[in-house]
N, C-alpha and C. Protein backbone atom coordinates (compact mmCIF):
# COMPACT_ATOMS: atom_id res chain seq x y z
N UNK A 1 42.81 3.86 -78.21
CA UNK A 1 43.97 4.40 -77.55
C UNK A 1 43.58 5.47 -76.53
N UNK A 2 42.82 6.01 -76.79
CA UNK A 2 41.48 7.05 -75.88
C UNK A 2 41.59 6.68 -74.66
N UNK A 3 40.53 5.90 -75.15
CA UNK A 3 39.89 4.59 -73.73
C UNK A 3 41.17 4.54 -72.84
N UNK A 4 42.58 3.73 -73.49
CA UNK A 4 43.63 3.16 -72.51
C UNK A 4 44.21 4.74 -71.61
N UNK A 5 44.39 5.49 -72.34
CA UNK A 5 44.74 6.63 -71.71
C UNK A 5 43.83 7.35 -70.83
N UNK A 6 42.91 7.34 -71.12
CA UNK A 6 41.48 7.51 -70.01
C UNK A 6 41.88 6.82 -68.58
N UNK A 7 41.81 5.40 -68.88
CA UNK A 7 42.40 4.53 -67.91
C UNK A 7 43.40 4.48 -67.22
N UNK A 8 44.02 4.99 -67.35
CA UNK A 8 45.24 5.40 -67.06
C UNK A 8 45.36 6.36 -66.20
N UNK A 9 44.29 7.21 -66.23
CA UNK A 9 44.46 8.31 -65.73
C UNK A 9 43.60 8.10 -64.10
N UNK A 10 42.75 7.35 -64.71
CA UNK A 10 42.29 6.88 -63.68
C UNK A 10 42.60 6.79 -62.61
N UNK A 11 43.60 5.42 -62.70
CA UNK A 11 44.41 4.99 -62.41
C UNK A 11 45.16 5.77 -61.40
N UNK A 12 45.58 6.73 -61.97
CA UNK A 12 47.15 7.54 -61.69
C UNK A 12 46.88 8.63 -60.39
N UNK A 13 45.33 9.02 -60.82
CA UNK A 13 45.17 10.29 -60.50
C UNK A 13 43.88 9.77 -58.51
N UNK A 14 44.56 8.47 -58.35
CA UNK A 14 44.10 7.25 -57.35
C UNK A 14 42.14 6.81 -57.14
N UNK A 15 41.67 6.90 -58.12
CA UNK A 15 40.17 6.82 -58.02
C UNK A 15 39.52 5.75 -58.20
N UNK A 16 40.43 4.22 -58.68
CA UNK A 16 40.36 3.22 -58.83
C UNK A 16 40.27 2.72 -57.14
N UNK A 17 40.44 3.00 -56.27
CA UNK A 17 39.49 2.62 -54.71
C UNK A 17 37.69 3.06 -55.20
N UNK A 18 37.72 4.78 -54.98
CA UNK A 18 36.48 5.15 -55.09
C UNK A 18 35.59 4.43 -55.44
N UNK A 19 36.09 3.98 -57.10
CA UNK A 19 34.76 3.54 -58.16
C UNK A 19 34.94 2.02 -57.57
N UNK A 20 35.46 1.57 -56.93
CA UNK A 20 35.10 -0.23 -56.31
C UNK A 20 34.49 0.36 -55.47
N UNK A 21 34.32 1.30 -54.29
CA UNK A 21 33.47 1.92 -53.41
C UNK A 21 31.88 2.06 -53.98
N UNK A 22 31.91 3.07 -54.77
CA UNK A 22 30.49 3.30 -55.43
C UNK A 22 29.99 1.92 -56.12
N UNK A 23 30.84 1.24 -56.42
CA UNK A 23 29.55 -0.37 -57.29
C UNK A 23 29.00 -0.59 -56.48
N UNK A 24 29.04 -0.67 -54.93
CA UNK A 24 28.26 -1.47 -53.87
C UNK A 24 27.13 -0.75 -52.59
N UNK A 25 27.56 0.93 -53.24
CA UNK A 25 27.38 2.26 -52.45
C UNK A 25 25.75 1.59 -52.46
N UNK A 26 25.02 2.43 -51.00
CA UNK A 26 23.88 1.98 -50.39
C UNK A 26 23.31 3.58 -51.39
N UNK A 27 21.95 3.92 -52.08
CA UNK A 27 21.61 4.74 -52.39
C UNK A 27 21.13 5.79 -52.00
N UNK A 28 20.97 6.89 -51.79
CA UNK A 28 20.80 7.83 -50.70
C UNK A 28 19.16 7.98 -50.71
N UNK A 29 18.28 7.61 -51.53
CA UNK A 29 16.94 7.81 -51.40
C UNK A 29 16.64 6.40 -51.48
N UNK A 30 17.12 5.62 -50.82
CA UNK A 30 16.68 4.31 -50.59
C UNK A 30 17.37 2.93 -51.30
N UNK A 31 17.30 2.32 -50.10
CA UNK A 31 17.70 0.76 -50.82
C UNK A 31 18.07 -0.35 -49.92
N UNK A 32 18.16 -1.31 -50.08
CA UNK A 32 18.06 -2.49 -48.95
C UNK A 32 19.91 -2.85 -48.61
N UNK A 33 20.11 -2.72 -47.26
CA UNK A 33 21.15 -3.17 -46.90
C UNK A 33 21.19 -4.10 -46.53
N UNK A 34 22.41 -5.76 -46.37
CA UNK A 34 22.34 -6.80 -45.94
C UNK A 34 23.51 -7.08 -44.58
N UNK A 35 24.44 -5.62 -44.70
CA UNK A 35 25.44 -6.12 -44.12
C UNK A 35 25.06 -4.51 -42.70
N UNK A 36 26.36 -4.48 -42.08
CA UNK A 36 26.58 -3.96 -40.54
C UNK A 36 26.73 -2.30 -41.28
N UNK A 37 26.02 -1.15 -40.72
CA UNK A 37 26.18 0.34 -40.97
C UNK A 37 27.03 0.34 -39.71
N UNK A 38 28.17 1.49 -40.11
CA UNK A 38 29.10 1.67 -39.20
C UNK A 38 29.19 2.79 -39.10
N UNK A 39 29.14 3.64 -37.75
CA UNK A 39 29.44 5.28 -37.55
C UNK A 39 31.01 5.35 -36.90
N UNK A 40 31.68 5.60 -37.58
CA UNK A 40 32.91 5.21 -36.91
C UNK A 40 33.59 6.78 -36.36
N UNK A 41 34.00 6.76 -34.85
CA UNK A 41 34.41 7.97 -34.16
C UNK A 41 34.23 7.90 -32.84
N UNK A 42 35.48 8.72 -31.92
CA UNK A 42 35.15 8.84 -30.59
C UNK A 42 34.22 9.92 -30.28
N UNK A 43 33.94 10.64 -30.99
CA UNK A 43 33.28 12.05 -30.66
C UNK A 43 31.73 11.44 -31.10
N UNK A 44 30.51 12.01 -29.93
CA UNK A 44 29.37 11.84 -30.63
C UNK A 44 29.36 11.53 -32.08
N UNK A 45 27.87 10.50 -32.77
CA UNK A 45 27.64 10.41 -34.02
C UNK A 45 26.30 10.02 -33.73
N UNK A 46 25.54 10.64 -34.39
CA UNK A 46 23.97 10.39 -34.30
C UNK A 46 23.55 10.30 -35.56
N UNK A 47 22.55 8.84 -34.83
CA UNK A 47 21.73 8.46 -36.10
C UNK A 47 20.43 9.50 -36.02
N UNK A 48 19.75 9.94 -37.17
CA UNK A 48 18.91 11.36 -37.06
C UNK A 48 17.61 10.17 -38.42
N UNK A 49 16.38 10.80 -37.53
CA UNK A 49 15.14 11.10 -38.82
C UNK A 49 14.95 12.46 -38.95
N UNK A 50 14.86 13.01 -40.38
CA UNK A 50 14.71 14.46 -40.43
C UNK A 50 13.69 14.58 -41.08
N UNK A 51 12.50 15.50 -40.89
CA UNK A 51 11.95 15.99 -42.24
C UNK A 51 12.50 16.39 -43.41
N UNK A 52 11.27 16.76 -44.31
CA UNK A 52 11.95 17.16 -45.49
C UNK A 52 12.77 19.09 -44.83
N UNK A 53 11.93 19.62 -43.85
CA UNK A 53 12.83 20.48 -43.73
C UNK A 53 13.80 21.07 -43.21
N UNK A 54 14.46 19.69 -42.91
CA UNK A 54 15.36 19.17 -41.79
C UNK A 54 15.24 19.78 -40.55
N UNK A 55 14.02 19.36 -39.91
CA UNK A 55 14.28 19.24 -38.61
C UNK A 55 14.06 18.06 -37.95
N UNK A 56 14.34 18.06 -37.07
CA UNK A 56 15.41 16.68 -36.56
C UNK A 56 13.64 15.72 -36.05
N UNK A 57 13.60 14.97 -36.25
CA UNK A 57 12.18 14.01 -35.49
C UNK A 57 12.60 13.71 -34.23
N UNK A 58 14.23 12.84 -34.45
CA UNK A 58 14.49 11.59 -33.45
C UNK A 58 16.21 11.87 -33.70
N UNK A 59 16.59 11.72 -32.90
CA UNK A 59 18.23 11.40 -32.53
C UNK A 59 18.72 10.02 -31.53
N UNK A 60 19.36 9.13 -32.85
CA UNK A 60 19.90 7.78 -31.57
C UNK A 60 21.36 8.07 -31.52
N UNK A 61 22.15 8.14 -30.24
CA UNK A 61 23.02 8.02 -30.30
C UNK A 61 23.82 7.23 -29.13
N UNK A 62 24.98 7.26 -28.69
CA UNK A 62 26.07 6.99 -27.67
C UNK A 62 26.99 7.70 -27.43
N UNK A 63 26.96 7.97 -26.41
CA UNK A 63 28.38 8.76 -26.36
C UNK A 63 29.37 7.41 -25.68
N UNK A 64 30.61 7.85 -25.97
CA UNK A 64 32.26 6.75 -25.68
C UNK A 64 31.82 7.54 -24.07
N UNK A 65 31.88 6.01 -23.40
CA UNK A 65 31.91 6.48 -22.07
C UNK A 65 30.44 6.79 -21.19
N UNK A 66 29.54 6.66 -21.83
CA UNK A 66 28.28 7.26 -21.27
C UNK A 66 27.54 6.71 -20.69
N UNK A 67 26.12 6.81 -20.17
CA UNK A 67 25.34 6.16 -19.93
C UNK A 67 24.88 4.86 -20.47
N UNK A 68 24.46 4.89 -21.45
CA UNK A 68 23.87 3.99 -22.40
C UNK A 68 23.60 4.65 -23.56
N UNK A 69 22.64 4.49 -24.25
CA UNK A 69 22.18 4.32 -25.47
C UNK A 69 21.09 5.65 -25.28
N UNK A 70 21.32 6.74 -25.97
CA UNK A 70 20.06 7.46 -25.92
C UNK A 70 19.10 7.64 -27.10
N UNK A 71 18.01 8.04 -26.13
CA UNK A 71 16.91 8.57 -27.82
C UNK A 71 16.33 9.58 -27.13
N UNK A 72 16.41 10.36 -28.49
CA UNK A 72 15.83 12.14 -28.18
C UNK A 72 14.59 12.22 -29.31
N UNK A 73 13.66 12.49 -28.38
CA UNK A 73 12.38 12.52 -29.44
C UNK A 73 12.61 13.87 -30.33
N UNK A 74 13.38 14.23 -30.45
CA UNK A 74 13.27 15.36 -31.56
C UNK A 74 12.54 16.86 -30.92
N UNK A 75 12.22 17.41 -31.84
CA UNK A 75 11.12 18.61 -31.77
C UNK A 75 10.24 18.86 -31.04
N UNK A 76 10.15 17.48 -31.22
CA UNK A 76 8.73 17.21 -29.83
C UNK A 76 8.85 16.88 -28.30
N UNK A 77 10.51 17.06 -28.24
CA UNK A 77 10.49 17.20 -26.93
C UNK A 77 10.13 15.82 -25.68
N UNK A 78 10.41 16.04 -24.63
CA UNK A 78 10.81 14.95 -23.96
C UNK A 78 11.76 14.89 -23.25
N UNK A 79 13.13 15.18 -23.75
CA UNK A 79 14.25 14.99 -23.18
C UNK A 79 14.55 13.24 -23.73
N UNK A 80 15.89 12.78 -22.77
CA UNK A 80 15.91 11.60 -23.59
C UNK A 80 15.91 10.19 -22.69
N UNK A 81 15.42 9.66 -23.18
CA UNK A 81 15.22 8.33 -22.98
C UNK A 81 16.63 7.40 -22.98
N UNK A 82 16.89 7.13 -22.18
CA UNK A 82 18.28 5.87 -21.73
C UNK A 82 18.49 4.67 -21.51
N UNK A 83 18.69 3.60 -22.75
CA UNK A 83 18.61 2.31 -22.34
C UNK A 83 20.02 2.69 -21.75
N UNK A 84 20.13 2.67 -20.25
CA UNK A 84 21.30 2.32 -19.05
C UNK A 84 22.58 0.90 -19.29
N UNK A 85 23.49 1.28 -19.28
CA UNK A 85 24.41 -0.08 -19.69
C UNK A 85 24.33 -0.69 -18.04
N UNK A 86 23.50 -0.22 -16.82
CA UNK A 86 23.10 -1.20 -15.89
C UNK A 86 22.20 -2.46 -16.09
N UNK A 87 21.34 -1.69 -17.43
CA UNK A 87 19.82 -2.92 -17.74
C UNK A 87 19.06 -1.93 -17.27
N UNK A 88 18.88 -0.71 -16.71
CA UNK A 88 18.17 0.20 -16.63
C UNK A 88 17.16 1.13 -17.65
N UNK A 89 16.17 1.72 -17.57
CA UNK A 89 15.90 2.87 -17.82
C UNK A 89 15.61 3.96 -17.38
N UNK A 90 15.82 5.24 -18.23
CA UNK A 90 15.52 6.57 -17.83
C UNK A 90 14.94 7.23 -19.02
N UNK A 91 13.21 7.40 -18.01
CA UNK A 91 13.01 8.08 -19.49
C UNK A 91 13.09 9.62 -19.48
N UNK A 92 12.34 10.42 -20.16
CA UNK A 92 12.76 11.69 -20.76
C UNK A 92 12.40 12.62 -19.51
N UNK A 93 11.31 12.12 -18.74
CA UNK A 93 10.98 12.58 -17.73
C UNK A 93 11.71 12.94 -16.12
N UNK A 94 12.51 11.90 -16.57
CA UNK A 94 13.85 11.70 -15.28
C UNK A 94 13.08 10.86 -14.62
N UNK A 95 11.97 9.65 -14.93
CA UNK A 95 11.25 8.54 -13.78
C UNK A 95 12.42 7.62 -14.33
N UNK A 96 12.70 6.83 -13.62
CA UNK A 96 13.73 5.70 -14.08
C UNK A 96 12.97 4.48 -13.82
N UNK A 97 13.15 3.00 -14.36
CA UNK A 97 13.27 1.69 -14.18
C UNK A 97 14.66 1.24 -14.62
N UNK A 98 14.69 0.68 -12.73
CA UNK A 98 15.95 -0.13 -12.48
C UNK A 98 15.79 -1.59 -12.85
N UNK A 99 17.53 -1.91 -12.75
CA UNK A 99 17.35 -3.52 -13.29
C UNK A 99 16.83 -4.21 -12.50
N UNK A 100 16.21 -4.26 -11.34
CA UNK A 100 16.17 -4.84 -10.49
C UNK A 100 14.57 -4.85 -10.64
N UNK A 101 13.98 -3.60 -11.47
CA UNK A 101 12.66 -4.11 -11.97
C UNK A 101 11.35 -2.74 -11.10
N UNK A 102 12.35 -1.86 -10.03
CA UNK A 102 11.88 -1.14 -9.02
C UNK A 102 11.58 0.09 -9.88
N UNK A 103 10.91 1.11 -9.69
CA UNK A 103 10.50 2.12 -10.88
C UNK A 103 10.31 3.52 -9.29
N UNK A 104 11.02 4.57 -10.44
CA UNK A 104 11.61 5.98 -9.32
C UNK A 104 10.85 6.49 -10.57
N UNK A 105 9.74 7.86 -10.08
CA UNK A 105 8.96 8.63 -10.20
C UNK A 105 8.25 9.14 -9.28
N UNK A 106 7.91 10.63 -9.99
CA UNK A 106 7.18 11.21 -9.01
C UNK A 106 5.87 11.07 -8.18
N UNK A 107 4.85 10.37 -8.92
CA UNK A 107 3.65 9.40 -8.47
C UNK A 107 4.23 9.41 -7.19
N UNK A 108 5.36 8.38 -6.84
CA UNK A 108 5.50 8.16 -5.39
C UNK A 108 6.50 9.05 -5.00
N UNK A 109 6.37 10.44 -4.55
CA UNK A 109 7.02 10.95 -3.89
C UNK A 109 8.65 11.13 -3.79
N UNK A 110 8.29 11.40 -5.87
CA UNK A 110 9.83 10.85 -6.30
C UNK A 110 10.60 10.22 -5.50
N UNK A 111 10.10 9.35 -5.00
CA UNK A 111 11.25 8.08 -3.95
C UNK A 111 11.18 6.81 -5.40
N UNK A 112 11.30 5.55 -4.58
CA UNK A 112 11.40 4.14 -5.55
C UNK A 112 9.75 3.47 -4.72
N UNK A 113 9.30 2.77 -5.85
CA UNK A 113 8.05 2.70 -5.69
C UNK A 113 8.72 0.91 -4.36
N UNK A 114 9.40 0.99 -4.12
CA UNK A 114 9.36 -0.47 -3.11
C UNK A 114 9.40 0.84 -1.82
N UNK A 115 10.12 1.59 -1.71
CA UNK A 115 9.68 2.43 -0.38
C UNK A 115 8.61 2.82 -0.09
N UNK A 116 7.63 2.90 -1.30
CA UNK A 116 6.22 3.60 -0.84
C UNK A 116 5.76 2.49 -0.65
N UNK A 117 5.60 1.34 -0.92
CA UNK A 117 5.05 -0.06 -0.62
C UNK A 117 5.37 -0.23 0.90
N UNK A 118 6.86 -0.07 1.06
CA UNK A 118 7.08 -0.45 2.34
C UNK A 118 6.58 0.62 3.41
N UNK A 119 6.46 1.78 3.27
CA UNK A 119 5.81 2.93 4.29
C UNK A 119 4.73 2.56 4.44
N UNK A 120 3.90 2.15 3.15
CA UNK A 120 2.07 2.07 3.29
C UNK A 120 2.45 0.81 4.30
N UNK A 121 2.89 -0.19 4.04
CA UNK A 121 3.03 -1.71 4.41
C UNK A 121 3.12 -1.92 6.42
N UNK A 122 4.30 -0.50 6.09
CA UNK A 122 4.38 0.16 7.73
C UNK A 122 3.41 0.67 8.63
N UNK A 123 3.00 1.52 8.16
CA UNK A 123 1.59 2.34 8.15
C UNK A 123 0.58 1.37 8.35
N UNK A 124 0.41 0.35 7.66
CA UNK A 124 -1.26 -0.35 7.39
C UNK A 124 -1.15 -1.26 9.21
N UNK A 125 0.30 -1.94 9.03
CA UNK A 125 0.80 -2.79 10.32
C UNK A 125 0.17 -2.06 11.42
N UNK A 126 0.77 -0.83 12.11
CA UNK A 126 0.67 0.06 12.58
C UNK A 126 -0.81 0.51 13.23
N UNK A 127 -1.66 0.68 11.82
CA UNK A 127 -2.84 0.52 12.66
C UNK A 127 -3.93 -0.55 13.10
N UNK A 128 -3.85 -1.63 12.40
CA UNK A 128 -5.11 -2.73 12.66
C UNK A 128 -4.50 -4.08 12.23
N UNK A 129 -4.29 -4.77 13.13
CA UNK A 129 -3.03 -5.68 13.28
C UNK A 129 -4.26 -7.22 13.11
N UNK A 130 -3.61 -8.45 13.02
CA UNK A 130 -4.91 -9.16 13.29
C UNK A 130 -5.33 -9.91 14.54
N UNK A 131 -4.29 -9.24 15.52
CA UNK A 131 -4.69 -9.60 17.00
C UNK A 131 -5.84 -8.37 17.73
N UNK A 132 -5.23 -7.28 17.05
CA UNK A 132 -6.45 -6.30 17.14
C UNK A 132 -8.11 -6.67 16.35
N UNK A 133 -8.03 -6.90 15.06
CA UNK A 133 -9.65 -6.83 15.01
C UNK A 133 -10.15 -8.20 15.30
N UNK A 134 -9.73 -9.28 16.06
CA UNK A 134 -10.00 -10.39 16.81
C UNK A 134 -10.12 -9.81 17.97
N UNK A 135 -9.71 -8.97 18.79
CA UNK A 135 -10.17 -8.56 20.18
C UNK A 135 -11.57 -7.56 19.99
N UNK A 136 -11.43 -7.03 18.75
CA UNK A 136 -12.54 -6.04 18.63
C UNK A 136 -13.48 -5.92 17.62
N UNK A 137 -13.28 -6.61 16.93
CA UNK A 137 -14.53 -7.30 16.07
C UNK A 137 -14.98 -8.43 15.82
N UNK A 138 -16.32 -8.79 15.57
CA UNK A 138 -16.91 -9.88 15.72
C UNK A 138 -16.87 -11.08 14.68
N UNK A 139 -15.83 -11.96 14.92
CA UNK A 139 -15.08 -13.13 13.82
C UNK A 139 -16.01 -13.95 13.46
N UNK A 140 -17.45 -14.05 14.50
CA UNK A 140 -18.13 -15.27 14.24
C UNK A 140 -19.51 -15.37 14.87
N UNK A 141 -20.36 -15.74 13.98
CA UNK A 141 -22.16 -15.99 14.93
C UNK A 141 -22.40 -17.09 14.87
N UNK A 142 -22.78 -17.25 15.82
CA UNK A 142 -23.83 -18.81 16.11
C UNK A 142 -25.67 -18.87 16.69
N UNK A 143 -26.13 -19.30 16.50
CA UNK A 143 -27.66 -20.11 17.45
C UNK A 143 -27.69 -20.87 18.56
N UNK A 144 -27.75 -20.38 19.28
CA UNK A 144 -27.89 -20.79 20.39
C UNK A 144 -29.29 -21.68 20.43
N UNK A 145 -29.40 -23.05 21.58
CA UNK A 145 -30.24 -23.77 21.57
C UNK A 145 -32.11 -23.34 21.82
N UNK A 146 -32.39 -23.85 20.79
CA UNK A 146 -34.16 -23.09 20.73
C UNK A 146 -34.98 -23.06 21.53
N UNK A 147 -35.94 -22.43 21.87
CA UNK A 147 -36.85 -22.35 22.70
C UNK A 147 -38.19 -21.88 21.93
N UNK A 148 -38.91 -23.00 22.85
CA UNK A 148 -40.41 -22.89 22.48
C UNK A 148 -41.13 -22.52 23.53
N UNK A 149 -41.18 -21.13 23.63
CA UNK A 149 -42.28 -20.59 24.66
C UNK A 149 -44.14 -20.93 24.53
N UNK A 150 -44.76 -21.11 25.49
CA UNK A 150 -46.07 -21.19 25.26
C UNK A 150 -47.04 -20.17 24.72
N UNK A 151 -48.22 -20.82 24.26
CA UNK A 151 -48.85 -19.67 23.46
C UNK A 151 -49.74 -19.24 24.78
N UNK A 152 -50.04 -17.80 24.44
CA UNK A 152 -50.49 -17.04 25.64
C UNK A 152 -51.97 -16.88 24.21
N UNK A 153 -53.22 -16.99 24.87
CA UNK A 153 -54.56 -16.64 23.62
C UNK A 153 -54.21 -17.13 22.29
N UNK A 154 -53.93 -17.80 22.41
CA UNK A 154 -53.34 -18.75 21.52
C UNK A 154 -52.60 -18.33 20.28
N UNK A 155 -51.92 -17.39 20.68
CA UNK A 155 -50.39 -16.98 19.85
C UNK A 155 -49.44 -17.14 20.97
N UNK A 156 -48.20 -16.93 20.32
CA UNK A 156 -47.17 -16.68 21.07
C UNK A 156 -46.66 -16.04 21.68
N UNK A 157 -45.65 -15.64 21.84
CA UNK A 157 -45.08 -14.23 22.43
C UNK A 157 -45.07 -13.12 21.41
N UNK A 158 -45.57 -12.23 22.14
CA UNK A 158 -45.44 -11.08 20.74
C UNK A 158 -44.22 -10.26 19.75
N UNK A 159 -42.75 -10.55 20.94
CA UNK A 159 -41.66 -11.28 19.78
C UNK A 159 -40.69 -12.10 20.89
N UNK A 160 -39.58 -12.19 20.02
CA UNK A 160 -38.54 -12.63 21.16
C UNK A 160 -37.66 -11.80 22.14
N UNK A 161 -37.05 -12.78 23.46
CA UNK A 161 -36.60 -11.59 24.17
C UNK A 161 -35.34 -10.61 23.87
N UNK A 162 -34.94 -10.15 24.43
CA UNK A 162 -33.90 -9.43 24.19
C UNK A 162 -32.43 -10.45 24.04
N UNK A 163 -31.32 -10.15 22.45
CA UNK A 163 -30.64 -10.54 22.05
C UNK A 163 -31.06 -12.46 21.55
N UNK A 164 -32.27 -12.98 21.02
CA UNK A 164 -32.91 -13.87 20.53
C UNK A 164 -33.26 -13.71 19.13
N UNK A 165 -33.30 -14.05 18.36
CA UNK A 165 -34.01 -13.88 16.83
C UNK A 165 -34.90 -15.06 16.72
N UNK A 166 -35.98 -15.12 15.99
CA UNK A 166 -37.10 -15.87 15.64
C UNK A 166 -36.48 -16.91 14.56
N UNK A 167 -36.25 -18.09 14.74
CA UNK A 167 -35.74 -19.17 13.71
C UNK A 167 -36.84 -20.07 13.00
N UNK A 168 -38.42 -20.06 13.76
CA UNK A 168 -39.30 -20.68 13.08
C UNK A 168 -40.48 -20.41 13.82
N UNK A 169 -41.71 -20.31 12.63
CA UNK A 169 -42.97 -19.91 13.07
C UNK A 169 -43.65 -21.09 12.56
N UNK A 170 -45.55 -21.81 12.75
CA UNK A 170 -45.51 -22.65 12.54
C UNK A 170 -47.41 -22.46 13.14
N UNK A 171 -48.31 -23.31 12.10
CA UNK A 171 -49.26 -23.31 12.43
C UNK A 171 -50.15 -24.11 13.60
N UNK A 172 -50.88 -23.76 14.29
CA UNK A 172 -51.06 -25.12 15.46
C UNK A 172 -52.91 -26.01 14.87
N UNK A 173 -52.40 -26.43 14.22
CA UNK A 173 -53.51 -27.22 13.63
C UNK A 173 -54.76 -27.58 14.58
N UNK A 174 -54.69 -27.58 15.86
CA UNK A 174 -55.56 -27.48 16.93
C UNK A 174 -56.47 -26.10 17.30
N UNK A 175 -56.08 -25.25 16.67
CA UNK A 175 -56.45 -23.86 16.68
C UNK A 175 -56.71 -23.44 15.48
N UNK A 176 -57.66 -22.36 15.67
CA UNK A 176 -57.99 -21.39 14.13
C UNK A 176 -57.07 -20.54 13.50
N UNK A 177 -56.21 -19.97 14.87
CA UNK A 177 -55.43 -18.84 14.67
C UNK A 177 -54.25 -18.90 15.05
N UNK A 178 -54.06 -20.03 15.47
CA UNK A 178 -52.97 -20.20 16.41
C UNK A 178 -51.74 -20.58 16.32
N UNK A 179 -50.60 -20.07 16.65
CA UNK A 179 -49.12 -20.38 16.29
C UNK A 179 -48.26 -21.02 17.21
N UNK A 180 -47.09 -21.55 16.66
CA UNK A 180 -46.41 -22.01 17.85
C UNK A 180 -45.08 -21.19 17.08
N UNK A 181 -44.21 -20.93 18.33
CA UNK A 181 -42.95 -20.41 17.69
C UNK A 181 -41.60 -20.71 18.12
N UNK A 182 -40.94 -20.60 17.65
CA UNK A 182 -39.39 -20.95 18.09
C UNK A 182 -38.28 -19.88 17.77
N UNK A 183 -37.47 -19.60 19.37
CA UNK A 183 -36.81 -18.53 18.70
C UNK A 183 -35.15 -19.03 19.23
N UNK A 184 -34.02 -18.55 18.93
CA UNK A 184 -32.98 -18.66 19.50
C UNK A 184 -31.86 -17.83 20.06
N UNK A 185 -31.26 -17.64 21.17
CA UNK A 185 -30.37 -16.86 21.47
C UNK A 185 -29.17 -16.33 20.45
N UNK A 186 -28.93 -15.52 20.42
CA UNK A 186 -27.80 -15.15 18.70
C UNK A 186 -26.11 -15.21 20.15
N UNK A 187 -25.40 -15.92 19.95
CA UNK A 187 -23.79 -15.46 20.19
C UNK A 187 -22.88 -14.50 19.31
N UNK A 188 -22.16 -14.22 19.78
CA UNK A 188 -20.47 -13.44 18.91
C UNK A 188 -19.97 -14.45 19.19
N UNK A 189 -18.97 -13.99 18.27
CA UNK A 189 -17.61 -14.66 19.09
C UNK A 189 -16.43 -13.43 18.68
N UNK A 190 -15.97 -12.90 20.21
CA UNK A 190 -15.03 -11.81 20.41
C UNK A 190 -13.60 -11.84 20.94
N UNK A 191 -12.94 -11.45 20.93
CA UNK A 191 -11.95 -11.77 21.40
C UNK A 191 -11.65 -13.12 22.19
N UNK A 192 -11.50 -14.20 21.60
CA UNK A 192 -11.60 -15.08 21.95
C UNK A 192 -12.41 -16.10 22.55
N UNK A 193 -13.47 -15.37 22.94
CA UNK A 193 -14.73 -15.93 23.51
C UNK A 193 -16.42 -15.55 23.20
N UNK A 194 -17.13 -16.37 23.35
CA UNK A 194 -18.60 -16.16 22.74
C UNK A 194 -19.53 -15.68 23.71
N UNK A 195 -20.31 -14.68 23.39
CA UNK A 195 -20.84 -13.97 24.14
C UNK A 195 -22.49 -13.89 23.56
N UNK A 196 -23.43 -13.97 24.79
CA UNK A 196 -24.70 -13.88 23.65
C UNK A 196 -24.53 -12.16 23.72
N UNK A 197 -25.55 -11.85 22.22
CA UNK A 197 -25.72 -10.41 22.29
C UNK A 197 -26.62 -10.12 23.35
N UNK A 198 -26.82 -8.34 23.06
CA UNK A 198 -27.78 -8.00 24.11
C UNK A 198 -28.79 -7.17 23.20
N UNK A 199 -29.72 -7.16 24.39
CA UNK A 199 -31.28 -6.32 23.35
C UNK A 199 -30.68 -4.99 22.87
């Protein structure tokens, strides 16, 4: 008769919600959840890691209305990190990556790193184009047709003439000491046209 009046009181005194609440309650020092955690409110609600002496590690939250999604490294500072409801980020630093994939930091002159691409890109145009180092540098060498000068005391010339390089030396089997040689004119090719070098 205890018991029923116990029950009763239960009952009466409205705690029969509660205790269906607590059979299914998640445990406060741990335990596996299967279903959706809900922070329910318009006003900030942050999810927190704390030490044991509660100070804060990490803060996730949202604000109604905000940016996106933030994370605050805690203690350690940073400032916070913003997954952007553009597809953006911002991290703690204030460098951002846009959705578009373009990244703003100071590296480049806190501008967006496609402007510093495009200034250098400007800049590089600007000075050495490729109609310029075709007028002024040398695109191409060739050999010009060989020549076999006579042996003077039975060597050759003692080298080649001016703007020629030596392409082959060669023993004269008729002689003890004696060489035959072959040398050839060297070309450019410069601004459009081939030029032999000079001595």
């Amino acid at each position: 008769m205890a018991f029923l009046s116990l029950w009763g009181v239960r009952g009466n005194v409205g705690l029969t919600e509660a205790v269906k609440r607590a059979l299914n309650a998640v445990q406060k020092n741990g335990d596996v959840m299967t279903g959706n955690l809900f922070l329910k409110g318009d006003a900030r609600l942050h999810f927190a890691i704390v030490d044991e002496d509660g100070n804060v590690r990490m803060w996730l939250f949202k604000d109604k209305g905000g940016d996106g999604v933030c994370i605050n490294n805690g203690y350690d500072g940073g400032g916070d990190f913003i997954l952007r409801k553009d597809g953006g980020l911002t991290l703690g630093s204030g460098a951002q990556i846009a959705p578009n994939g373009d990244i703003l930091g100071g590296v480049w002159g806190s501008g967006w790193l496609s402007t510093a691409i495009a200034i250098r890109d400007n800049n590089i145009n600007g000075r050495a184009t490729i109609n310029w180092v075709n007028q002024n540098f040398i695109t191409r060498v060739m050999r010009g047709e060989p020549v076999n000068p006579g042996k003077v005391n039975e060597y050759g010339p003692a080298e080649a003439p001016a703007g020629c390089v030596v392409t082959s030396v060669r023993h004269d089997p008729t002689t003890a000491y004696g060489i035959y040689f072959t040398y050839r004119p060297l070309s450019v090719f410069i601004n459009g046209a081939w030029r032999v070098i000079e001595g």
